[in-house]
N, C-alpha and C. Protein backbone atom coordinates (compact mmCIF):
# COMPACT_ATOMS: atom_id res chain seq x y z
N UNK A 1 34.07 -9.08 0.89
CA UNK A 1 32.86 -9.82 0.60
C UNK A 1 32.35 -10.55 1.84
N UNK A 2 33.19 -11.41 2.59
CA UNK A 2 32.43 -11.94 3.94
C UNK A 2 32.35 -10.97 4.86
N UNK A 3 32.76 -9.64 4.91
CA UNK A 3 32.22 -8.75 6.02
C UNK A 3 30.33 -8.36 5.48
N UNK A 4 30.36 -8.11 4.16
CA UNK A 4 29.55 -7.97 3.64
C UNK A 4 28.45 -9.29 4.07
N UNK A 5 28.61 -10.38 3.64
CA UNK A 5 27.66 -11.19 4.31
C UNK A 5 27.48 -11.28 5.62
N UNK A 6 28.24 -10.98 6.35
CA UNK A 6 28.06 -11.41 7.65
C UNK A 6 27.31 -9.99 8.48
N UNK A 7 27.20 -8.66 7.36
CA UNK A 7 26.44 -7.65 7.97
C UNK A 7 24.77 -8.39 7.69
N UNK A 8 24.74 -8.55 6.43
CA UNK A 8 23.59 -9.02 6.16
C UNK A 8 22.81 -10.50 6.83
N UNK A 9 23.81 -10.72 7.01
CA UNK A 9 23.39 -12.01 7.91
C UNK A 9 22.88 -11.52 9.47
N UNK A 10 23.52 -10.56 9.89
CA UNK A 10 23.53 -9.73 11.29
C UNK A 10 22.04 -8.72 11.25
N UNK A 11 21.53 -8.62 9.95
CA UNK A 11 20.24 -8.04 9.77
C UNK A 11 19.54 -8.33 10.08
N UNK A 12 19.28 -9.59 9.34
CA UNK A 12 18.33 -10.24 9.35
C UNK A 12 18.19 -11.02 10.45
N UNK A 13 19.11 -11.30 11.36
CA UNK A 13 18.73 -11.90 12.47
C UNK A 13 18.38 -11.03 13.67
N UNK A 14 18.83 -9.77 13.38
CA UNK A 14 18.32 -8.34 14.02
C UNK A 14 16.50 -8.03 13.59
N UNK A 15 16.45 -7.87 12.56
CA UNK A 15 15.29 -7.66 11.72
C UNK A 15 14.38 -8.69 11.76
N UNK A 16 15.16 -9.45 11.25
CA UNK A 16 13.84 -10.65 11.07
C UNK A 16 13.66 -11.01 9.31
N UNK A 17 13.79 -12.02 8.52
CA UNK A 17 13.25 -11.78 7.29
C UNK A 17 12.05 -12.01 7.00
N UNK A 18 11.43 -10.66 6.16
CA UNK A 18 9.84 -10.41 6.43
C UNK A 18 9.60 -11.77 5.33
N UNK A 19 7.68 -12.34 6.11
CA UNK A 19 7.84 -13.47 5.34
C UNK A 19 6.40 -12.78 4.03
N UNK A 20 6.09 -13.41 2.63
CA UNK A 20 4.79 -13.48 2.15
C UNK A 20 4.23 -13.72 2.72
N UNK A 21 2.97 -13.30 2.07
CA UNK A 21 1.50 -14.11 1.58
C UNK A 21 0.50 -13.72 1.22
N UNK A 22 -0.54 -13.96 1.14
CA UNK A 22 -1.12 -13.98 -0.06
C UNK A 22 -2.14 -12.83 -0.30
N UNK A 23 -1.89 -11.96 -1.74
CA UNK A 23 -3.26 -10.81 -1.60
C UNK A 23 -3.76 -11.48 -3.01
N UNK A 24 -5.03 -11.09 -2.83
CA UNK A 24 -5.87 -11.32 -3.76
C UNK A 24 -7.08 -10.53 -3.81
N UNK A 25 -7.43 -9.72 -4.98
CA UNK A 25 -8.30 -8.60 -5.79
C UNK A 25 -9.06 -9.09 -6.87
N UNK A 26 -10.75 -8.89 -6.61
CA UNK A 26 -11.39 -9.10 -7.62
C UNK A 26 -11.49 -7.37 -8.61
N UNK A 27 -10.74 -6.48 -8.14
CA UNK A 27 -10.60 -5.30 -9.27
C UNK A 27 -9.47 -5.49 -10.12
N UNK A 28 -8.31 -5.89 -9.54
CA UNK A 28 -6.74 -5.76 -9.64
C UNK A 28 -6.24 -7.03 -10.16
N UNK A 29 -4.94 -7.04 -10.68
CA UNK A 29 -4.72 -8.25 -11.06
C UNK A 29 -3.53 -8.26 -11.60
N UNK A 30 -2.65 -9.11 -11.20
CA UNK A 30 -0.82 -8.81 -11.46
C UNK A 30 -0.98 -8.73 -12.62
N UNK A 31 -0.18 -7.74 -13.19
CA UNK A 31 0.08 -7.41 -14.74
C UNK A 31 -0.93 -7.15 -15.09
N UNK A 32 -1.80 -6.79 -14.79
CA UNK A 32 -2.98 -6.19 -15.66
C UNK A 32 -3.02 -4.91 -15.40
N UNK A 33 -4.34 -4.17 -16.36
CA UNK A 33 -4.68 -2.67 -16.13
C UNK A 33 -5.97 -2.55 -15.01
N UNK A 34 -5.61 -1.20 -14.63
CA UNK A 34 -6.56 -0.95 -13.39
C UNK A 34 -7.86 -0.72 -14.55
N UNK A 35 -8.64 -0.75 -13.95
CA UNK A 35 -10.34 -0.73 -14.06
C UNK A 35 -10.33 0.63 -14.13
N UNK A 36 -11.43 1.04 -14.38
CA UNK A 36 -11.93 3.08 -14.67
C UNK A 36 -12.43 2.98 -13.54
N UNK A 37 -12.56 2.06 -12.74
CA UNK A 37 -13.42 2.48 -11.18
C UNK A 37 -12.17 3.01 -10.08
N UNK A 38 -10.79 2.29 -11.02
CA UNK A 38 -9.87 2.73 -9.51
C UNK A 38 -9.02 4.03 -10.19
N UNK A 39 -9.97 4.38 -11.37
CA UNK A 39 -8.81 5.85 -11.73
C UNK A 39 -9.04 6.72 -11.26
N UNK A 40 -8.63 8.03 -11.18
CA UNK A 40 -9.29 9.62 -10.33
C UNK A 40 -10.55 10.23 -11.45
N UNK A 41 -10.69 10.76 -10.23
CA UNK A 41 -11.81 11.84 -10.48
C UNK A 41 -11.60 13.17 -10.85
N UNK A 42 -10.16 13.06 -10.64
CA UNK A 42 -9.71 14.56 -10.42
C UNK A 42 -8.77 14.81 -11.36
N UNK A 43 -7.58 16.06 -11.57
CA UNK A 43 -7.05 16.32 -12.43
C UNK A 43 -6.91 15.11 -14.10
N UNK A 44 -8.15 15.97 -14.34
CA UNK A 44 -9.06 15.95 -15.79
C UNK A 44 -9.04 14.62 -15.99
N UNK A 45 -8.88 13.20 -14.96
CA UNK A 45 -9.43 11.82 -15.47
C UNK A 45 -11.04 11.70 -15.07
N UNK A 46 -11.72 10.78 -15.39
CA UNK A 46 -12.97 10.92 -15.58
C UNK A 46 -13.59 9.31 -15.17
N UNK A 47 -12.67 8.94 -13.72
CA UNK A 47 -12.37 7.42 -13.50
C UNK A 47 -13.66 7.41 -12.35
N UNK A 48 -14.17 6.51 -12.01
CA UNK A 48 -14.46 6.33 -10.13
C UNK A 48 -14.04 6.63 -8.94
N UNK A 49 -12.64 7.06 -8.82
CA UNK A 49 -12.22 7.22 -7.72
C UNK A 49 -12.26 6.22 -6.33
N UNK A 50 -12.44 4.73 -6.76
CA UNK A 50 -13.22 3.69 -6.18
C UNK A 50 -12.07 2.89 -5.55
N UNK A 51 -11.28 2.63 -4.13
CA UNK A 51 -10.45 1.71 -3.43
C UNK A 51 -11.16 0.26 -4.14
N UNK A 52 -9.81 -0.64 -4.37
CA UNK A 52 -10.25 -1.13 -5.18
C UNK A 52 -10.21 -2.46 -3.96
N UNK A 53 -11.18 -3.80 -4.33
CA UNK A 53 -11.51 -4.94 -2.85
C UNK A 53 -10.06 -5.69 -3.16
N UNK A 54 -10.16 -6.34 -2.10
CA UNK A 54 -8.78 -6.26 -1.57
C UNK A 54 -8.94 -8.16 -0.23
N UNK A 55 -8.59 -8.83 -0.01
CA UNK A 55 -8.73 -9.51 0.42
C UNK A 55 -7.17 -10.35 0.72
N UNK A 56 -6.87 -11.24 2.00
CA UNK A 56 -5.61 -11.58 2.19
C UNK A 56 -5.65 -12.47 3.01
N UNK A 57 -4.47 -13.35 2.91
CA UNK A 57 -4.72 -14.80 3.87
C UNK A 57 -3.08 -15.34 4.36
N UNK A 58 -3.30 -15.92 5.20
CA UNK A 58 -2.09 -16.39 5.74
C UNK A 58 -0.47 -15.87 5.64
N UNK A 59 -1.14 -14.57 7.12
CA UNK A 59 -0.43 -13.33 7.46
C UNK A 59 0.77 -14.10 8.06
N UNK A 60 2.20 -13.63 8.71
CA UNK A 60 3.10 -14.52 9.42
C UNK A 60 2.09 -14.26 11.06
N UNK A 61 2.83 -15.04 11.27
CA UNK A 61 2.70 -15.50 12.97
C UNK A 61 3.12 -14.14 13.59
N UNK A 62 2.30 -13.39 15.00
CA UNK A 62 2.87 -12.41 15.52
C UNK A 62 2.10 -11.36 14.86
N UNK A 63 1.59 -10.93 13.65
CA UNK A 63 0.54 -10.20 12.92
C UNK A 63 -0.24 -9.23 14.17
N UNK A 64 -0.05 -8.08 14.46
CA UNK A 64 -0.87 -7.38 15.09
C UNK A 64 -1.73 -6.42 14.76
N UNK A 65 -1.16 -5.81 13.22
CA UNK A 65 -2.10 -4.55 12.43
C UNK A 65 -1.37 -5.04 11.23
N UNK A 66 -2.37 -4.03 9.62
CA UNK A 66 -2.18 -4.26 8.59
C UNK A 66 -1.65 -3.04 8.68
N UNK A 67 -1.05 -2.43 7.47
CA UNK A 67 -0.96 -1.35 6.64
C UNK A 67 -1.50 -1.61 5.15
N UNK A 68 -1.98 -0.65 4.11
CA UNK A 68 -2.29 -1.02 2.92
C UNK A 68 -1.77 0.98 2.51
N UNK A 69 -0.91 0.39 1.13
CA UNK A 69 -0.87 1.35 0.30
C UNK A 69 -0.84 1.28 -1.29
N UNK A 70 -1.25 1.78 -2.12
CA UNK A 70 -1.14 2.15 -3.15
C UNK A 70 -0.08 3.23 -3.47
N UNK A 71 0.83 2.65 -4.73
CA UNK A 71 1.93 3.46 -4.83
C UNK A 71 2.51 3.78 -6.33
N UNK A 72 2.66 5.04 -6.75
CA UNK A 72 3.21 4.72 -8.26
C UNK A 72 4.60 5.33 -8.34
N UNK A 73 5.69 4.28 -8.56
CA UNK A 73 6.88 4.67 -8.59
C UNK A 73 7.25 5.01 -10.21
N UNK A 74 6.62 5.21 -10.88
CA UNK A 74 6.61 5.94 -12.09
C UNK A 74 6.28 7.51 -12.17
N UNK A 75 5.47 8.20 -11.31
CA UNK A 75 5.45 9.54 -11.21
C UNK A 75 6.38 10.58 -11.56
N UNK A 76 6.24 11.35 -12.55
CA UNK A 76 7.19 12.13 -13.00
C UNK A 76 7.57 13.55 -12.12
N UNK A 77 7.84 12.77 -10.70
CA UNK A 77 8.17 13.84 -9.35
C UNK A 77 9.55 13.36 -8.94
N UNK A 78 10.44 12.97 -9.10
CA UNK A 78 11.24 12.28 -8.61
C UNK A 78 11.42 11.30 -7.10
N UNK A 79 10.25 11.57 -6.42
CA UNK A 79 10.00 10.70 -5.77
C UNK A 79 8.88 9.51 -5.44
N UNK A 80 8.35 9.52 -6.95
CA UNK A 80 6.92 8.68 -6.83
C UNK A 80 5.96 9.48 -6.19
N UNK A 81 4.36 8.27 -6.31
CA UNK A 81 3.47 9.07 -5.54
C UNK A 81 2.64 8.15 -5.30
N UNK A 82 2.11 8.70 -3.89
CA UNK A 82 1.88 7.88 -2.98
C UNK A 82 -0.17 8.10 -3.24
N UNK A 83 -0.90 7.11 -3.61
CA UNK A 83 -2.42 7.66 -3.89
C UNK A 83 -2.95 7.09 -2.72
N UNK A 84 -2.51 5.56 -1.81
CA UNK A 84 -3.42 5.66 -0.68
C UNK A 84 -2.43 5.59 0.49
N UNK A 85 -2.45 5.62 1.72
CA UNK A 85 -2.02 5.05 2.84
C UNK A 85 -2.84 4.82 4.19
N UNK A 86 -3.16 3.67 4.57
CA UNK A 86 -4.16 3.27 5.10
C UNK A 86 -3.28 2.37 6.41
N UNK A 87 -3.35 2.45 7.68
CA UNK A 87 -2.71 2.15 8.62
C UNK A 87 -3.36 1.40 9.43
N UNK A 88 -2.89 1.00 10.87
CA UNK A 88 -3.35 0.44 12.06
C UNK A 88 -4.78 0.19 11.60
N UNK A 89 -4.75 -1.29 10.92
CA UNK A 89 -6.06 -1.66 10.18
C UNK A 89 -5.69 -2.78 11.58
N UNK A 90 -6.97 -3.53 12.32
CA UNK A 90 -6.68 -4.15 13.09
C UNK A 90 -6.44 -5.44 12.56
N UNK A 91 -5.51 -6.34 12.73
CA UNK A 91 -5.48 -7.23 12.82
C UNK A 91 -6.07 -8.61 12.29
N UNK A 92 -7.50 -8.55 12.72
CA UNK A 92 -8.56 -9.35 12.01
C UNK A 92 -9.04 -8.97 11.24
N UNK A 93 -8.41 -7.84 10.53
CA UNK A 93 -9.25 -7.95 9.16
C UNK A 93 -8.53 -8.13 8.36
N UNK A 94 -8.93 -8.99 7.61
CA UNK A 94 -8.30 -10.01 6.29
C UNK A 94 -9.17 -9.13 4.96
N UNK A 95 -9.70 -8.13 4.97
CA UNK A 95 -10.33 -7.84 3.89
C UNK A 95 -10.74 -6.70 3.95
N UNK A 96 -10.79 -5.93 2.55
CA UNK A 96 -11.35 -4.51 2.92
C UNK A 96 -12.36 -4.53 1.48
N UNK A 97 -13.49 -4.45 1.41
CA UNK A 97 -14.54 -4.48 0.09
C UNK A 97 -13.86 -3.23 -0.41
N UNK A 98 -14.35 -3.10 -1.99
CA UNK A 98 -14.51 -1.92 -3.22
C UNK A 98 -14.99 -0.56 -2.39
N UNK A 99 -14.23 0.50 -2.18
CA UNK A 99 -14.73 1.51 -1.57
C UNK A 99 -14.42 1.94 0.04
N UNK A 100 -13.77 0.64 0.37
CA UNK A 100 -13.48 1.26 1.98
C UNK A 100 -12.72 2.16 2.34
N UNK A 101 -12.18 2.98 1.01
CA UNK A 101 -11.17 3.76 2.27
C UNK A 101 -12.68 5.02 2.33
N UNK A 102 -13.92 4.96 2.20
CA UNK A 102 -14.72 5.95 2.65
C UNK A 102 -15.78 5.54 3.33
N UNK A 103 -15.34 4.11 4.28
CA UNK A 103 -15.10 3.84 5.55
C UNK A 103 -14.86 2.26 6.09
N UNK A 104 -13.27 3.16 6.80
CA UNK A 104 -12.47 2.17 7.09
C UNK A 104 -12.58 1.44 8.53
N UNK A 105 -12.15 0.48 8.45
CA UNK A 105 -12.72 -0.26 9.73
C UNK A 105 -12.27 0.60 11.09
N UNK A 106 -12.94 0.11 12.20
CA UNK A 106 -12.65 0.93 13.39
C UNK A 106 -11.17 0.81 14.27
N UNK A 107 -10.67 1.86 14.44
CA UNK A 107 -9.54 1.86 14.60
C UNK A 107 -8.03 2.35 13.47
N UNK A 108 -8.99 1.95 12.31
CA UNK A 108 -7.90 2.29 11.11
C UNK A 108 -7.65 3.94 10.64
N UNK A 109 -6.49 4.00 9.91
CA UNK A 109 -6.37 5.35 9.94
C UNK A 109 -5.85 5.47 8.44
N UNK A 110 -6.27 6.82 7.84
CA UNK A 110 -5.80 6.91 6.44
C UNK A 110 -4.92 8.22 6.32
N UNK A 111 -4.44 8.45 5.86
CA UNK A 111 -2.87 10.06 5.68
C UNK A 111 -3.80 10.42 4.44
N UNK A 112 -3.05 11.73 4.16
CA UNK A 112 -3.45 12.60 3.10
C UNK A 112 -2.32 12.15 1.84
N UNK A 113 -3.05 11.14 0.87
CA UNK A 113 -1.73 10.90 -0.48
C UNK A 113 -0.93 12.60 -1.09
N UNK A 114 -0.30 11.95 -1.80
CA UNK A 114 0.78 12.69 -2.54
C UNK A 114 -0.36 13.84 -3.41
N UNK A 115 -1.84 14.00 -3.57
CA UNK A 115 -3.32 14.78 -4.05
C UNK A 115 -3.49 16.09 -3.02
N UNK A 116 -2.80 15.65 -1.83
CA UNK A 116 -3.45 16.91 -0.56
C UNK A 116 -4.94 15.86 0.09
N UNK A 117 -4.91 15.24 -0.58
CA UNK A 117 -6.36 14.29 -0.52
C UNK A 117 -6.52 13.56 0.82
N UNK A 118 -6.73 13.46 1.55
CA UNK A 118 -7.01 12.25 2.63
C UNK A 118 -7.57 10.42 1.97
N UNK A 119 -7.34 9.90 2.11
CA UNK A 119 -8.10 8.70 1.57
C UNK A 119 -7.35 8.33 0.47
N UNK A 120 -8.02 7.67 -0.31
CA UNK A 120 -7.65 7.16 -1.59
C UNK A 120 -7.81 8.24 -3.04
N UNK A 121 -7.15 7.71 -3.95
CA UNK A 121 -6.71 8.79 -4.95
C UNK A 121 -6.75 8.32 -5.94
N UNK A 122 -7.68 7.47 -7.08
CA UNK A 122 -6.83 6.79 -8.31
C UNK A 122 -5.98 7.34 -8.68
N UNK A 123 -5.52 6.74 -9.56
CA UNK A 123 -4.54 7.06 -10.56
C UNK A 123 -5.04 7.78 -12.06
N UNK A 124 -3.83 9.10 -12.16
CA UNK A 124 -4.52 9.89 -13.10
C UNK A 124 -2.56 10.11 -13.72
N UNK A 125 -2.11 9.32 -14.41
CA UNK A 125 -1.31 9.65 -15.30
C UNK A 125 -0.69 10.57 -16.11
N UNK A 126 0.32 11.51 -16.44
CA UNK A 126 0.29 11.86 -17.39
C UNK A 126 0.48 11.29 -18.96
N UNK A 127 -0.36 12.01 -20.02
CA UNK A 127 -0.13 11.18 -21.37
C UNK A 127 1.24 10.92 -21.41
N UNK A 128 1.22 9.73 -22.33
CA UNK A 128 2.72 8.59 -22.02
C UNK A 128 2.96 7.12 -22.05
N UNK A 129 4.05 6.65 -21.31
CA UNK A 129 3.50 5.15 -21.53
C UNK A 129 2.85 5.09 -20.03
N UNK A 130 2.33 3.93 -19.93
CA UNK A 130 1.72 3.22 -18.55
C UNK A 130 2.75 3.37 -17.48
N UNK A 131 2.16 3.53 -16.17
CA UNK A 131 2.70 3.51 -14.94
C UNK A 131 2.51 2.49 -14.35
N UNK A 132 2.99 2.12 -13.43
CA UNK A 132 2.50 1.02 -12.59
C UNK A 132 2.02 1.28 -11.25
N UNK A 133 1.06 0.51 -10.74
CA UNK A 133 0.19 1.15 -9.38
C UNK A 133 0.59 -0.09 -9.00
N UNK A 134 1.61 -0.18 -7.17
CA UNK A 134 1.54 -1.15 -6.51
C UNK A 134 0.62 -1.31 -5.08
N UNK A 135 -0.33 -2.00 -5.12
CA UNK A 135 -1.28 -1.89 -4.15
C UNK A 135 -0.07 -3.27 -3.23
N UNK A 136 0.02 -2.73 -1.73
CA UNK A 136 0.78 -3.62 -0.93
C UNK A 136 -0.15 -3.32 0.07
N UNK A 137 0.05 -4.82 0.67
CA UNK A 137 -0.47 -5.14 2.51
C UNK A 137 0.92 -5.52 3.30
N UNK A 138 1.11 -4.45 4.47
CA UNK A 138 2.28 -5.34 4.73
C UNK A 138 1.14 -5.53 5.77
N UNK A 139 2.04 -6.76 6.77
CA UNK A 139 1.65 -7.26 8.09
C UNK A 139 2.98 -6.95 9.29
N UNK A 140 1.73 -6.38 10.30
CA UNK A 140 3.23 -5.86 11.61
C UNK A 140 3.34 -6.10 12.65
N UNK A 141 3.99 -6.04 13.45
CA UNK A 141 4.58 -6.63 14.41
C UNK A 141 3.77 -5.49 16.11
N UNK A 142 3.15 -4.90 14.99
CA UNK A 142 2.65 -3.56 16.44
C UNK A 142 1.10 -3.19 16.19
N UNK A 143 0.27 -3.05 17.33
CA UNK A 143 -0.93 -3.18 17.13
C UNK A 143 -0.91 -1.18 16.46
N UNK A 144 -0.21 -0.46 16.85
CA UNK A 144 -0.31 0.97 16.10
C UNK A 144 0.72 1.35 15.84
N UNK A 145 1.24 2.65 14.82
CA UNK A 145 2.29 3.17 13.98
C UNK A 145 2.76 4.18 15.30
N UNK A 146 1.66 4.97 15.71
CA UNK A 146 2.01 5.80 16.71
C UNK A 146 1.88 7.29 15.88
N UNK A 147 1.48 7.03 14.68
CA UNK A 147 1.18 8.36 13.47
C UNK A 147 -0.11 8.50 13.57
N UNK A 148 -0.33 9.61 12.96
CA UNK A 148 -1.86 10.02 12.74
C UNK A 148 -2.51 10.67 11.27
N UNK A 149 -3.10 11.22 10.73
CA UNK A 149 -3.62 11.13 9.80
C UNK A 149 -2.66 12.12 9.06
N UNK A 150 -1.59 13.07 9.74
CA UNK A 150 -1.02 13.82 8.84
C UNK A 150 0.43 13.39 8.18
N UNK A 151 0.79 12.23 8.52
CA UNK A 151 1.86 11.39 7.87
C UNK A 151 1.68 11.71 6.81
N UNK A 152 3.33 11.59 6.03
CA UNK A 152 3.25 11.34 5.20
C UNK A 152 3.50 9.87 4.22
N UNK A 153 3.52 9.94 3.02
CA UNK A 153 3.39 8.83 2.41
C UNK A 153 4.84 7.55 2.90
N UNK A 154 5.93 8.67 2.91
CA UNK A 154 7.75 8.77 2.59
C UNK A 154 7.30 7.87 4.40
N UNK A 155 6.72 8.96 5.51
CA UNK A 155 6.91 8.53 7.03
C UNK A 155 6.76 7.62 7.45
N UNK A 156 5.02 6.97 6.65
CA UNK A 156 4.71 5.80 6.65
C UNK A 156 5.23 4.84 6.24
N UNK A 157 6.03 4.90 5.07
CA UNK A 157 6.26 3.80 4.70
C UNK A 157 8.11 3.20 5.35
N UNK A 158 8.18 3.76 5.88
CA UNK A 158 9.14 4.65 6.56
C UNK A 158 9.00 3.30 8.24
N UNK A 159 7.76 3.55 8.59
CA UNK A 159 7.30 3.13 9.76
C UNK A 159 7.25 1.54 9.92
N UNK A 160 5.96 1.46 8.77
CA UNK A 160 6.27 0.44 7.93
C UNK A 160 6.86 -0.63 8.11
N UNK A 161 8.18 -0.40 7.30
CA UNK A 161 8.95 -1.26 7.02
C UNK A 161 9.78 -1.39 8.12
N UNK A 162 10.03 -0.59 8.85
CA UNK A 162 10.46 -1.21 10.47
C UNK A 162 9.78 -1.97 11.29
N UNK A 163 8.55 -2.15 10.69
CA UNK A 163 7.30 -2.58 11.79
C UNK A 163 6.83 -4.38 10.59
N UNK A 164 7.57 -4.72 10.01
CA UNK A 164 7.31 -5.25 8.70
C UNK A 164 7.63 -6.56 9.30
N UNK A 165 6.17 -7.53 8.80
CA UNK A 165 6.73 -9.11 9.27
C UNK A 165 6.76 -9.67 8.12
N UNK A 166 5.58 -9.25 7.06
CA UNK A 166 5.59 -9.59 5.62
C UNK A 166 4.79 -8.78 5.34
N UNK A 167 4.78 -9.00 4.05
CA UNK A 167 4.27 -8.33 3.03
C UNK A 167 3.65 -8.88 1.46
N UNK A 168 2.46 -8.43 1.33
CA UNK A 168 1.99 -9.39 -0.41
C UNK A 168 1.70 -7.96 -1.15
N UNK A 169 1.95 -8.31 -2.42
CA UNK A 169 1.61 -6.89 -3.70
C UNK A 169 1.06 -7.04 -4.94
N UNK A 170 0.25 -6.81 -5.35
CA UNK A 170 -0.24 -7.02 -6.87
C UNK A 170 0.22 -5.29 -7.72
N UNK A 171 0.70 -5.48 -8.66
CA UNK A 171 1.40 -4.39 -9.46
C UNK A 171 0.25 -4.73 -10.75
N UNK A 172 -0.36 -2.95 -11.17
CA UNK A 172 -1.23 -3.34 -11.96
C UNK A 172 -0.79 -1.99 -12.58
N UNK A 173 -1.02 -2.37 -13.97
CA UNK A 173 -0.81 -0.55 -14.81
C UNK A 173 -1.80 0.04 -15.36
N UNK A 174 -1.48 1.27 -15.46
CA UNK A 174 -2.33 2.40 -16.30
C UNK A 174 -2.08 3.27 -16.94
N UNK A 175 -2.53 3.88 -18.09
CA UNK A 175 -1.85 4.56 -19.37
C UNK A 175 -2.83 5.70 -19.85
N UNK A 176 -2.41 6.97 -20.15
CA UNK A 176 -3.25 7.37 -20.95
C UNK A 176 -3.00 7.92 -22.15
């Protein structure tokens, strides 16, 4: 047991422990259901297909780029699925309006989700109970990933979390 703490203790002072703060969505909303604007368009839902606004404040210290993804670890793939991934967002931006991943600020970069899709993807469920969609911002320590648009969801997040100073998430569900 104290080798055990003392690896974890050796982490985190290696690592760093990533700190919060704060996201906040006028679409989204902890524990709530997504809106028909952020569901798909595609395999037979009949949603908006709409990135949903997105806004964030008091990143840690050191903050050089965002990442933002949308994620449903309910997917009946065994590895989840990934609907956005949105990268090397610069820095100063604390906000992305309803619709930006169809256009993202300059410099930012988006991968093709778990759809073949580039961009954003609602969520299109199979009938069942509700899934959960976690929209996350982390904040990083590097002004770029060093990836490009053909990452994948797994690479990025992958990148990510090595590159991770904090991170905020609102978890919202959807059912059909």
């Amino acid at each position: 047991m104290k080798l055990y703490i003392i690896a974890v203790a050796a982490s985190l002072l290696i690592c760093g422990a990533a700190q919060a703060f704060d996201l906040k969505s006028t679409d989204l909303t902890e524990g709530g259901t997504l809106k028909i604007d952020q569901v798909s368009n595609i395999f037979g839902c009949k949603g908006g297909n709409i990135s949903p606004e997105m806004s964030w404040s008091d990143p840690p210290e050191g903050t050089k780029s965002f990442a933002v993804t949308l994620y449903d670890p309910d997917a009946p793939t065994g590895s989840g699925f990934w609907h956005w991934s949105a990268f090397d967002i610069p820095a100063s931006v604390m906000s992305l309006p309803r619709g930006a991943a169809s256009s993202m600020p300059a410099g930012a970069l988006q991968s093709k989700g778990d759809a073949g899709i580039t961009g954003y993807t609602g969520a299109c469920p199979p009938p069942g109970p509700p899934h959960r969609y976690i929209l996350t911002v982390k904040a990083l320590k590097v002004e770029k990933l060093g990836l490009d648009a053909t990452a994948s969801g797994a690479l990025i997040g992958f990148m990510t979390n090595a590159n991770k100073l904090g991170e905020a998430s609102i978890t919202a569900t959807y059912g059909q």
